[in-house]
C-alpha atoms as a PDB file:
ATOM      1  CA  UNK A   1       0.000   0.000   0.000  1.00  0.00           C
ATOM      2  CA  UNK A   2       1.247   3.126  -0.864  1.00  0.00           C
ATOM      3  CA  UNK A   3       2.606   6.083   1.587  1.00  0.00           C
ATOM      4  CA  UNK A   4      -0.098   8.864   2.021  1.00  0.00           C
ATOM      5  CA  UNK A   5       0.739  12.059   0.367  1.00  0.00           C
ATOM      6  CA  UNK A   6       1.178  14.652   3.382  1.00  0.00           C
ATOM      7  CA  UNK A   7      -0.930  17.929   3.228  1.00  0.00           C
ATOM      8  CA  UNK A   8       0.351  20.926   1.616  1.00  0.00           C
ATOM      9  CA  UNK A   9       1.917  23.437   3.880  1.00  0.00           C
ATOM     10  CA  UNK A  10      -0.887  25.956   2.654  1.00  0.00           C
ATOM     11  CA  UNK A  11      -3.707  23.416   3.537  1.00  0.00           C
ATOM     12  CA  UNK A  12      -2.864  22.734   6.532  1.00  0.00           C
ATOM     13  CA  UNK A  13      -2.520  26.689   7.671  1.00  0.00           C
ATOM     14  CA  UNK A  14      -6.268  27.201   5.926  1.00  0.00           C
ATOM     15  CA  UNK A  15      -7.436  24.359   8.485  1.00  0.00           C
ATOM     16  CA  UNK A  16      -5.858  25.743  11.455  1.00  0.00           C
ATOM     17  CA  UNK A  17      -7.256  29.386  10.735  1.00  0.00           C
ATOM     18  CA  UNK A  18     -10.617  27.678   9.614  1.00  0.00           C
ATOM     19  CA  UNK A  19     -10.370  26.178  13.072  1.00  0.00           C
ATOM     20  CA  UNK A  20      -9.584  28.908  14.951  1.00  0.00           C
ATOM     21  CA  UNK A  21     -12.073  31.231  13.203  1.00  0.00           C
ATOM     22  CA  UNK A  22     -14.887  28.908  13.712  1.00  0.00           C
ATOM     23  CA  UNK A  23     -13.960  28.700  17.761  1.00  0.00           C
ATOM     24  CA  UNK A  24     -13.921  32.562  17.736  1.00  0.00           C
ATOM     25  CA  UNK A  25     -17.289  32.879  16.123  1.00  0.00           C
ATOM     26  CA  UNK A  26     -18.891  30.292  18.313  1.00  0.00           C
ATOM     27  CA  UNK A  27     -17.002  32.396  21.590  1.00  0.00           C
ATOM     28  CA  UNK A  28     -18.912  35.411  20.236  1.00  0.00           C
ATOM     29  CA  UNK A  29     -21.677  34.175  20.001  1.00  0.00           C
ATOM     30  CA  UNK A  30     -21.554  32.502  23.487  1.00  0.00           C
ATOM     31  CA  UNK A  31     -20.735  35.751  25.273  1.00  0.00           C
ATOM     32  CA  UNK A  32     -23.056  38.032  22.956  1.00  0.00           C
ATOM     33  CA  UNK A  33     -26.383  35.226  23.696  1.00  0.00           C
ATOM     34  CA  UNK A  34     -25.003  35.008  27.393  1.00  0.00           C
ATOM     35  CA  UNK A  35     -24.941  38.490  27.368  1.00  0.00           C
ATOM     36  CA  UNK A  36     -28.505  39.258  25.903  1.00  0.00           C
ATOM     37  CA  UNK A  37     -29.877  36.674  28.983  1.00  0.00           C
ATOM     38  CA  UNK A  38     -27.933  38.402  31.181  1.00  0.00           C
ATOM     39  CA  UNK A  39     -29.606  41.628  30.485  1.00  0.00           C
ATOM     40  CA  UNK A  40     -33.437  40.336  30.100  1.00  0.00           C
ATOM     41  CA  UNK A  41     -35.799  40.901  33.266  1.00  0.00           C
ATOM     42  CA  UNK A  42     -35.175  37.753  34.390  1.00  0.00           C
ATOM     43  CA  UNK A  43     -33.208  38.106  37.183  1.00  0.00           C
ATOM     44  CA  UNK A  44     -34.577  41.256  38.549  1.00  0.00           C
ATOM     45  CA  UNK A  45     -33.496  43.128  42.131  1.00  0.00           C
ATOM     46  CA  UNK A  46     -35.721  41.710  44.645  1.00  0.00           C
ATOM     47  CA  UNK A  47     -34.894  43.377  48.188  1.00  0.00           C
ATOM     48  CA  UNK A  48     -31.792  45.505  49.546  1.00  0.00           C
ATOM     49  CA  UNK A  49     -30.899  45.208  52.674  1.00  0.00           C
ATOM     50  CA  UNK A  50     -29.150  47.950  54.696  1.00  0.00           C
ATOM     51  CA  UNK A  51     -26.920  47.533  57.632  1.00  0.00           C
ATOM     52  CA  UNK A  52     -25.296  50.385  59.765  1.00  0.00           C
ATOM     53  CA  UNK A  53     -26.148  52.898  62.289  1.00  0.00           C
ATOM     54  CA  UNK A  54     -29.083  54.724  60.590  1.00  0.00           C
ATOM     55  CA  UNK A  55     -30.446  57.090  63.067  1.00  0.00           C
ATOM     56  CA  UNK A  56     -31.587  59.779  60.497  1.00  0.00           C
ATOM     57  CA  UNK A  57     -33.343  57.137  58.049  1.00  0.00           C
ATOM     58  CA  UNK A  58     -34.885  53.840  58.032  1.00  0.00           C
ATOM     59  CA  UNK A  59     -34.712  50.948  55.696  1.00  0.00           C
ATOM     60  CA  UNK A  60     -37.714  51.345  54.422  1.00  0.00           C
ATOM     61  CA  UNK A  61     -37.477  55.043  53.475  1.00  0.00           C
ATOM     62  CA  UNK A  62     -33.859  54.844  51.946  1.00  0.00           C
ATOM     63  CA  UNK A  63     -35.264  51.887  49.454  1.00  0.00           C
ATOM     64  CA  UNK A  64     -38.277  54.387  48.505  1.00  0.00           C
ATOM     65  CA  UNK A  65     -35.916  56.813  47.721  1.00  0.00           C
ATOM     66  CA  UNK A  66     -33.271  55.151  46.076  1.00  0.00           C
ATOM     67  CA  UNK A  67     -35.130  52.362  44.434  1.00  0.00           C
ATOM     68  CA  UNK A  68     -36.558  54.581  41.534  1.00  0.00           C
ATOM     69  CA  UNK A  69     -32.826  55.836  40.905  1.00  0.00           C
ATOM     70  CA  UNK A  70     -31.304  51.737  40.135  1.00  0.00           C
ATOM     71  CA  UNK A  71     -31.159  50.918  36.789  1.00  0.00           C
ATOM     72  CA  UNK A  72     -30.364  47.072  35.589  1.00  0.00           C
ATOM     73  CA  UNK A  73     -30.988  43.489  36.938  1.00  0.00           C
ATOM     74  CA  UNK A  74     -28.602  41.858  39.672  1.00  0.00           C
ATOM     75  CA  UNK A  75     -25.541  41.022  36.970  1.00  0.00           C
ATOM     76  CA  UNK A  76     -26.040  44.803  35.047  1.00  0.00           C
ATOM     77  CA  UNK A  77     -26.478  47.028  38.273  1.00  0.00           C
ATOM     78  CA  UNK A  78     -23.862  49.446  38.110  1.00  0.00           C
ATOM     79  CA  UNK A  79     -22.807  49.551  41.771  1.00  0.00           C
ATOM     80  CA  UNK A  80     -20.546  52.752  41.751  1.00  0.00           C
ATOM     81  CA  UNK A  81     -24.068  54.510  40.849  1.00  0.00           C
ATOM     82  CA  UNK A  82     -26.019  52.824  42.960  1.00  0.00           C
ATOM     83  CA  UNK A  83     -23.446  53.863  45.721  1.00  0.00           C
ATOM     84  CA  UNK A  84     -23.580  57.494  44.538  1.00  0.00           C
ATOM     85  CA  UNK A  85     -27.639  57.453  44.545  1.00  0.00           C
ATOM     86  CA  UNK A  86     -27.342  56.186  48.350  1.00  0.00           C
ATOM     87  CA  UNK A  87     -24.539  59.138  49.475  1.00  0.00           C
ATOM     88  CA  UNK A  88     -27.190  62.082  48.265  1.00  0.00           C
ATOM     89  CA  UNK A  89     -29.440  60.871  50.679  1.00  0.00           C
ATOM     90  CA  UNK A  90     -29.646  63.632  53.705  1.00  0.00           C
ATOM     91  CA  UNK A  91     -27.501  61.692  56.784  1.00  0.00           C
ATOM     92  CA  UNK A  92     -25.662  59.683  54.631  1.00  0.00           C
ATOM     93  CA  UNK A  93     -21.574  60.256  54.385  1.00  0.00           C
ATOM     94  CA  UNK A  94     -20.579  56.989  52.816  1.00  0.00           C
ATOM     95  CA  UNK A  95     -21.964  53.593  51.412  1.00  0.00           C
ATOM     96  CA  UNK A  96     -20.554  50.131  50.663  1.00  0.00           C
ATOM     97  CA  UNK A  97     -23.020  48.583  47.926  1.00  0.00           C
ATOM     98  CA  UNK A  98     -22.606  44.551  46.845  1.00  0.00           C
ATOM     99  CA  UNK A  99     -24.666  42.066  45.157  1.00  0.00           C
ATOM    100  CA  UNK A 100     -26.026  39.527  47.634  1.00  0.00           C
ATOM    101  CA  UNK A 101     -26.555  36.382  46.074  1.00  0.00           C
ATOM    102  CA  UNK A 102     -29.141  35.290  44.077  1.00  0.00           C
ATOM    103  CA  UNK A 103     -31.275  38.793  44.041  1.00  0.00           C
ATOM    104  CA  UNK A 104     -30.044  41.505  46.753  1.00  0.00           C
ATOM    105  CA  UNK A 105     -28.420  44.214  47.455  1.00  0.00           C
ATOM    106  CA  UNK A 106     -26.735  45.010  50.797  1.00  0.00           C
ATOM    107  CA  UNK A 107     -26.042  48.387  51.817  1.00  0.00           C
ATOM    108  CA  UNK A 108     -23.785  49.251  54.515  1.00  0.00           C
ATOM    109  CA  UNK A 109     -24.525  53.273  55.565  1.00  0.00           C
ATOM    110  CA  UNK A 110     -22.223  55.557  57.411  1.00  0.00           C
ATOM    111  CA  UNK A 111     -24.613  58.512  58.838  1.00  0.00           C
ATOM    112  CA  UNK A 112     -23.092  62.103  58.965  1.00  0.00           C
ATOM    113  CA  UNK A 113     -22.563  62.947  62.562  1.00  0.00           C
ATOM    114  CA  UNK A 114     -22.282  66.668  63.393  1.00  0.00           C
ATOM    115  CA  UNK A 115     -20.486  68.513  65.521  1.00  0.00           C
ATOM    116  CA  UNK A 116     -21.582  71.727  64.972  1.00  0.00           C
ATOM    117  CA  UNK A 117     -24.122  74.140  62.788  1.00  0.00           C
ATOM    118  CA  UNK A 118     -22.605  76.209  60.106  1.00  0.00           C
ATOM    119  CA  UNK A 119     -23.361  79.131  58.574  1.00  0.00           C
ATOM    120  CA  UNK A 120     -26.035  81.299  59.357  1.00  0.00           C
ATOM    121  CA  UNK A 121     -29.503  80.518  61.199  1.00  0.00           C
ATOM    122  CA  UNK A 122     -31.453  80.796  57.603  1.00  0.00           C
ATOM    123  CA  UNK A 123     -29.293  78.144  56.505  1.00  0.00           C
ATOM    124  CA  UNK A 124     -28.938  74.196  57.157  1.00  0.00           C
ATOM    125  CA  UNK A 125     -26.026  73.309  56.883  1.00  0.00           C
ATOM    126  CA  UNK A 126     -23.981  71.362  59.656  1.00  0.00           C
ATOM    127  CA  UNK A 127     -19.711  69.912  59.908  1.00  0.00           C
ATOM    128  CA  UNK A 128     -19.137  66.934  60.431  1.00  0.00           C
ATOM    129  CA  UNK A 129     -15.681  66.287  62.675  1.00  0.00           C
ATOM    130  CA  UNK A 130     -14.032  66.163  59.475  1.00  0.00           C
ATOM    131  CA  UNK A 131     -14.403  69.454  58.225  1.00  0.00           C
ATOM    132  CA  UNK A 132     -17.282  68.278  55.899  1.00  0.00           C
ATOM    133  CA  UNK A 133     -20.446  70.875  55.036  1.00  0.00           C
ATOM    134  CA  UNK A 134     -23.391  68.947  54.751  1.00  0.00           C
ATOM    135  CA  UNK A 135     -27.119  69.847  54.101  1.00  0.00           C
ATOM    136  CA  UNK A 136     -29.438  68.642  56.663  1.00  0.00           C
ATOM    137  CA  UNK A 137     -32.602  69.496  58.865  1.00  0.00           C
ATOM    138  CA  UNK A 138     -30.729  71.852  61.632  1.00  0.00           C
ATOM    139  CA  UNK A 139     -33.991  70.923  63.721  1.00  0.00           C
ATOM    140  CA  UNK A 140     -33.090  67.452  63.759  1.00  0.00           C
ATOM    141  CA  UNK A 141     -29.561  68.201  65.576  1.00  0.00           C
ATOM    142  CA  UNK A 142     -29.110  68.751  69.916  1.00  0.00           C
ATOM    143  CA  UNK A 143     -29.740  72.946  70.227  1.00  0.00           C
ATOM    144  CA  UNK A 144     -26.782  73.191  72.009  1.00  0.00           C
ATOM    145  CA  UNK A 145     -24.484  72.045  69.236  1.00  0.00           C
ATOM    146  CA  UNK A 146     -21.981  75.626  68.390  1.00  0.00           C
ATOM    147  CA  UNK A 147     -22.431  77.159  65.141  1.00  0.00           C
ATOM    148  CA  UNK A 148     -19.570  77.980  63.076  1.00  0.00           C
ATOM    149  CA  UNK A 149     -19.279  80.192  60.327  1.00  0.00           C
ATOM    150  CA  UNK A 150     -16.605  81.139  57.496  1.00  0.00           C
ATOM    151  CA  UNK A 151     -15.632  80.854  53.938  1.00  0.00           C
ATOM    152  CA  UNK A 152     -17.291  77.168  52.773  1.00  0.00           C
ATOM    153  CA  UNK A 153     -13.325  76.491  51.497  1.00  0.00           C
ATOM    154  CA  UNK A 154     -12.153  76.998  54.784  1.00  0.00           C
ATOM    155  CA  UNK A 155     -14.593  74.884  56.962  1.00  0.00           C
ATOM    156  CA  UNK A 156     -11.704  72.294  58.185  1.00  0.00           C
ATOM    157  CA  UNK A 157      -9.652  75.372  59.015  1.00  0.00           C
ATOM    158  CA  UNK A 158     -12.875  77.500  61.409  1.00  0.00           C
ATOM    159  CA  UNK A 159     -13.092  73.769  62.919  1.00  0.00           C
ATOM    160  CA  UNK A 160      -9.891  73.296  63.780  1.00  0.00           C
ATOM    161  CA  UNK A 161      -9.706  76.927  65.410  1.00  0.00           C
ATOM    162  CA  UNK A 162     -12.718  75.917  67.932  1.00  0.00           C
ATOM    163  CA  UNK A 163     -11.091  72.797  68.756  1.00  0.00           C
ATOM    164  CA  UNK A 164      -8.327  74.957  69.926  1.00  0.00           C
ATOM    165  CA  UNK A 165     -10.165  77.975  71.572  1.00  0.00           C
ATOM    166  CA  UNK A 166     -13.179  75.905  73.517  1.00  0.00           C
ATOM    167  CA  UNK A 167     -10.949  74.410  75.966  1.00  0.00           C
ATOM    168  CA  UNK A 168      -9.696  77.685  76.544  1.00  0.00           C
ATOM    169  CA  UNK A 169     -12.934  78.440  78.206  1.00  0.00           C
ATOM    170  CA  UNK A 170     -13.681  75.211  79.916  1.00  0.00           C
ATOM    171  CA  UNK A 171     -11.991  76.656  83.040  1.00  0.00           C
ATOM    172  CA  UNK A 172     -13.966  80.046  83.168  1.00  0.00           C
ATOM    173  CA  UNK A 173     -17.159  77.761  82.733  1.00  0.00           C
ATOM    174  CA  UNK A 174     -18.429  79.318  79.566  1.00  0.00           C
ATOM    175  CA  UNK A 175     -18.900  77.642  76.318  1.00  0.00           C
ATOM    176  CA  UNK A 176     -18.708  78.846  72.476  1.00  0.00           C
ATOM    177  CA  UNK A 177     -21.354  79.497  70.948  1.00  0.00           C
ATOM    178  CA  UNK A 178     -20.499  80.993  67.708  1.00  0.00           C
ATOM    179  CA  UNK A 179     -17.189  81.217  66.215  1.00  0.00           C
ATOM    180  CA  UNK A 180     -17.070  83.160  62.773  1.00  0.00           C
ATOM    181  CA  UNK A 181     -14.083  83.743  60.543  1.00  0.00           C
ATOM    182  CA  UNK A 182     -14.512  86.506  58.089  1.00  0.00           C
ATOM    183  CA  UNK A 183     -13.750  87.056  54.862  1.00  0.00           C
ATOM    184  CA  UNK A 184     -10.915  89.242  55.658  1.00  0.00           C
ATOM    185  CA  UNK A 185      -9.624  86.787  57.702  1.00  0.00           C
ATOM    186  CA  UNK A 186     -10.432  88.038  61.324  1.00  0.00           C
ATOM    187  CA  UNK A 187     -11.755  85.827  63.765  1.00  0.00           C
ATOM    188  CA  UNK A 188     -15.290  86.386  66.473  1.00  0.00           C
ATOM    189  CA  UNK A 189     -16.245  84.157  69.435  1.00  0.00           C
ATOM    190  CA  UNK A 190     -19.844  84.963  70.812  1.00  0.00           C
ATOM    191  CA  UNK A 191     -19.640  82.802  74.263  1.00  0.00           C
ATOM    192  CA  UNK A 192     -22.656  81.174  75.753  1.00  0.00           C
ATOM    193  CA  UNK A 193     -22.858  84.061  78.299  1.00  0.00           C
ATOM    194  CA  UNK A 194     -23.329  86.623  75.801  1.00  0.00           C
ATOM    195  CA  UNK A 195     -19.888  88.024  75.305  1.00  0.00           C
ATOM    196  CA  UNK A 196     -18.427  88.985  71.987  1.00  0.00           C
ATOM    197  CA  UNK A 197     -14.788  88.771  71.370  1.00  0.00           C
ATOM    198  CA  UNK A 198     -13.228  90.180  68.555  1.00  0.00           C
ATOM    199  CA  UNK A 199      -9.726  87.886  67.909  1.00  0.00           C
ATOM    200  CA  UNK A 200      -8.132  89.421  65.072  1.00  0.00           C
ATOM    201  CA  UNK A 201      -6.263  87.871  62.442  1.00  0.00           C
ATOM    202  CA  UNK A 202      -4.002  84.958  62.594  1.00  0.00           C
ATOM    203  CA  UNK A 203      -2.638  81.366  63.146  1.00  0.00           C
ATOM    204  CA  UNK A 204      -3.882  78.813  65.880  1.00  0.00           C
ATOM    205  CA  UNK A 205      -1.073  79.676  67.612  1.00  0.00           C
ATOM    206  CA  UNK A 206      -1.178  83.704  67.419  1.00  0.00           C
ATOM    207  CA  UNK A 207      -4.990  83.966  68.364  1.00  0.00           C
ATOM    208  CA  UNK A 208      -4.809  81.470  71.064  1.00  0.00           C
ATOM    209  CA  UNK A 209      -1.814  82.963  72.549  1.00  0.00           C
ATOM    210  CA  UNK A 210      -3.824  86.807  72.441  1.00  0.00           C
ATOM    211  CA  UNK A 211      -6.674  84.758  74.120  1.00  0.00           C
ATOM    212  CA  UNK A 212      -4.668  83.343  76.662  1.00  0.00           C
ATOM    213  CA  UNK A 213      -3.382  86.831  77.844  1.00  0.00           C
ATOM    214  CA  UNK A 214      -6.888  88.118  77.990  1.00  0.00           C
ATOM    215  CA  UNK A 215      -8.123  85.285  80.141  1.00  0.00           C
ATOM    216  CA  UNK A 216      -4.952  85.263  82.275  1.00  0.00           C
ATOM    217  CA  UNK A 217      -5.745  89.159  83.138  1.00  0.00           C
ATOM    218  CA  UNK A 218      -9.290  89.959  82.362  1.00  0.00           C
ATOM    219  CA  UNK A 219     -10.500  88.830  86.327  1.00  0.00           C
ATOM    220  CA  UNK A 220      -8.141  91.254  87.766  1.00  0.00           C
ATOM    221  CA  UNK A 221      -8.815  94.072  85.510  1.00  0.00           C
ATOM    222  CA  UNK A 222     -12.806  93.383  85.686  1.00  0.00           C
ATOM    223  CA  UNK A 223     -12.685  93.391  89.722  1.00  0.00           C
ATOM    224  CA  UNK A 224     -11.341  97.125  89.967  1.00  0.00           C
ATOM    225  CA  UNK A 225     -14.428  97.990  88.627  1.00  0.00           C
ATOM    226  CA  UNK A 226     -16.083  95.200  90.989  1.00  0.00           C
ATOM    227  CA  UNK A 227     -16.968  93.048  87.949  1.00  0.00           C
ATOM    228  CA  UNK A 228     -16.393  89.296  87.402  1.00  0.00           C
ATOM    229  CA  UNK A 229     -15.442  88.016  84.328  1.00  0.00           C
ATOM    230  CA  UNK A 230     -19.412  86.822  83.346  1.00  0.00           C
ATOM    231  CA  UNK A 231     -19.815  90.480  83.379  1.00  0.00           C
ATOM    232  CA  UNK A 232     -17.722  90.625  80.144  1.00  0.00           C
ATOM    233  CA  UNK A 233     -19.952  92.136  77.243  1.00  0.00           C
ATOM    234  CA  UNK A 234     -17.414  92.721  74.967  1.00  0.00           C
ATOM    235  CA  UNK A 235     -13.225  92.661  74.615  1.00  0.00           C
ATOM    236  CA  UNK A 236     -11.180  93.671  71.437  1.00  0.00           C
ATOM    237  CA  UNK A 237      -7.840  91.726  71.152  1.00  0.00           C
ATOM    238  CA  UNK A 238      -6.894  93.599  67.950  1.00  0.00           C
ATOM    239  CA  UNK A 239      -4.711  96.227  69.489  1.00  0.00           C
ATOM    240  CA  UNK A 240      -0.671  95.193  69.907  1.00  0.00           C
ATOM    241  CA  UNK A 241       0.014  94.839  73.946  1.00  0.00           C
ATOM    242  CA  UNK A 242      -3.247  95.577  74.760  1.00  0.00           C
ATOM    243  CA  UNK A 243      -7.453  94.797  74.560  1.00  0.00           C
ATOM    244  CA  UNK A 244     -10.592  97.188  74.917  1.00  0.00           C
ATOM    245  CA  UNK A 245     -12.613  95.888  76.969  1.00  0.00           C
ATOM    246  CA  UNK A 246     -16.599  96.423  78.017  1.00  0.00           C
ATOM    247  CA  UNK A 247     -18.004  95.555  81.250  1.00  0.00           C
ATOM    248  CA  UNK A 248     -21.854  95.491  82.068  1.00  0.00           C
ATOM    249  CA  UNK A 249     -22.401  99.226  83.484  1.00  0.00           C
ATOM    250  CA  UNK A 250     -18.448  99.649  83.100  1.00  0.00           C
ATOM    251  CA  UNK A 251     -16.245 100.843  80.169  1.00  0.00           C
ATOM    252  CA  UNK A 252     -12.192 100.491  80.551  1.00  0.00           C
ATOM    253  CA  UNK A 253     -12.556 102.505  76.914  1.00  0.00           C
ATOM    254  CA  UNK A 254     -12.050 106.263  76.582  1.00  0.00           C
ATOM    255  CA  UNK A 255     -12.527 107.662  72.631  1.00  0.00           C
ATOM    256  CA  UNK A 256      -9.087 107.981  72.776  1.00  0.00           C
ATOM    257  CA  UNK A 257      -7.619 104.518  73.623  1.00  0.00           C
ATOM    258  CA  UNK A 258      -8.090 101.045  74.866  1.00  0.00           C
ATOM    259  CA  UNK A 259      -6.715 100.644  78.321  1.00  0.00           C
ATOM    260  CA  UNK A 260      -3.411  98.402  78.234  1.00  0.00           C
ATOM    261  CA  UNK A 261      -2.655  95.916  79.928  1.00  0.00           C
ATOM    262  CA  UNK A 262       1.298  94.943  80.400  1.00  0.00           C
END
């Protein structure tokens, strides 16, 4: 019997891209039919399920909400969007979304939680400890929270000054109530007593130390004019070496001057 002739070169090439053409197509066609399943309402969102510390919301009021806003089935959800649908929620600072398997969604919610109002009583806005403005209902927040006020770019900056100045006060058993930085860049504490005190400009470090003098000598000066420091209506720290100071029934200003204290 005689040999077998061998393929030409050229033949067998056409086979092998033949072959390889055909697995291609049928690959395509896999993915693209696996694809158009995928997307048919056939495996459609059935429930989400949110964990976390929701104090401002409830479940069933964040799926009302956000519900409307998901687009897709469980495989086609895209979850960066759902995420960014749950964070405009009022309350909410941050969300984890996943697929739960075979037709959830779990959220896990971070709530905002403020430390003081900002801005101006017509507005609500609160901070958050991180030097985040937020909108939110300012009636839903403890009345005793501070309010603190400033250019919006320089939030982290007006919070970091009370967290310097309140403790400053903790001794003399008053409490901030508003501290506002203006756009000039001159700093205003209104205590819980009623006082106003104008800081001036400056660093953390150059208006706390100008505070510190003022506390350090305000009881002596206010008790020659038998005054105690609650009696404080108003002090100026804006003058070099010394402060103007006003006293319930007493002045230490003339037109001229502000008394100086050494």
């Amino acid at each position: 019997m005689a040999d077998s002739i061998p393929a030409p070169f050229d033949v067998k090439l056409m086979n092998i891209v033949a072959n390889v053409a055909f697995v291609l197509v049928a690959l395509m066609l896999l993915a693209a039919s696996a694809w158009w399943v995928l997307r048919q309402p056939f495996f459609p969102i059935s429930g989400i399920k949110v964990d976390g510390e929701v104090t401002h919301n409830n479940a069933v009021t964040l799926r009302a909400n956000v519900a409307p806003q998901l687009k897709g089935n469980f495989f086609t959800i895209d979850l960066a969007r759902a995420r960014t649908a749950f964070e405009t929620v009022p309350w909410v600072r941050s969300a984890v979304v996943r697929r739960e398997f075979p037709n959830k969604l779990r959220v896990t919610l971070t709530e905002q939680v403020p430390v003081a109002v900002w801005g101006d009583e017509a507005g609500s806005k609160l901070i958050n400890g991180f030097g985040d403005v937020f909108e939110a209902n300012v009636a839903e927040v403890d009345a005793d929270l501070p309010r603190l006020d400033g250019p919006i770019e320089q939030a982290g900056q007006v919070l970091g000054m009370y967290r310097v100045l309140a403790p400053m006060f903790e001794p003399y058993d008053f409490d901030i109530a508003e501290l506002r930085l203006s756009s000039r860049g001159s700093w205003k504490v209104l205590l819980d007593s009623g006082a106003e005190i104008e800081l001036g400009r400056g660093q953390s470090d150059e208006v706390s130390a100008r505070l510190q003098r003022f506390l350090k000598t305000v009881t002596q000066v206010a008790g020659q004019y038998r005054r105690t420091v609650a009696d404080v209506e108003r002090a100026d720290l804006r003058h070099n070496d010394a402060y103007a100071l006003r006293l319930r029934g007493v002045t230490t200003v003339s037109p001229e001057a502000p008394r100086k204290i050494k």
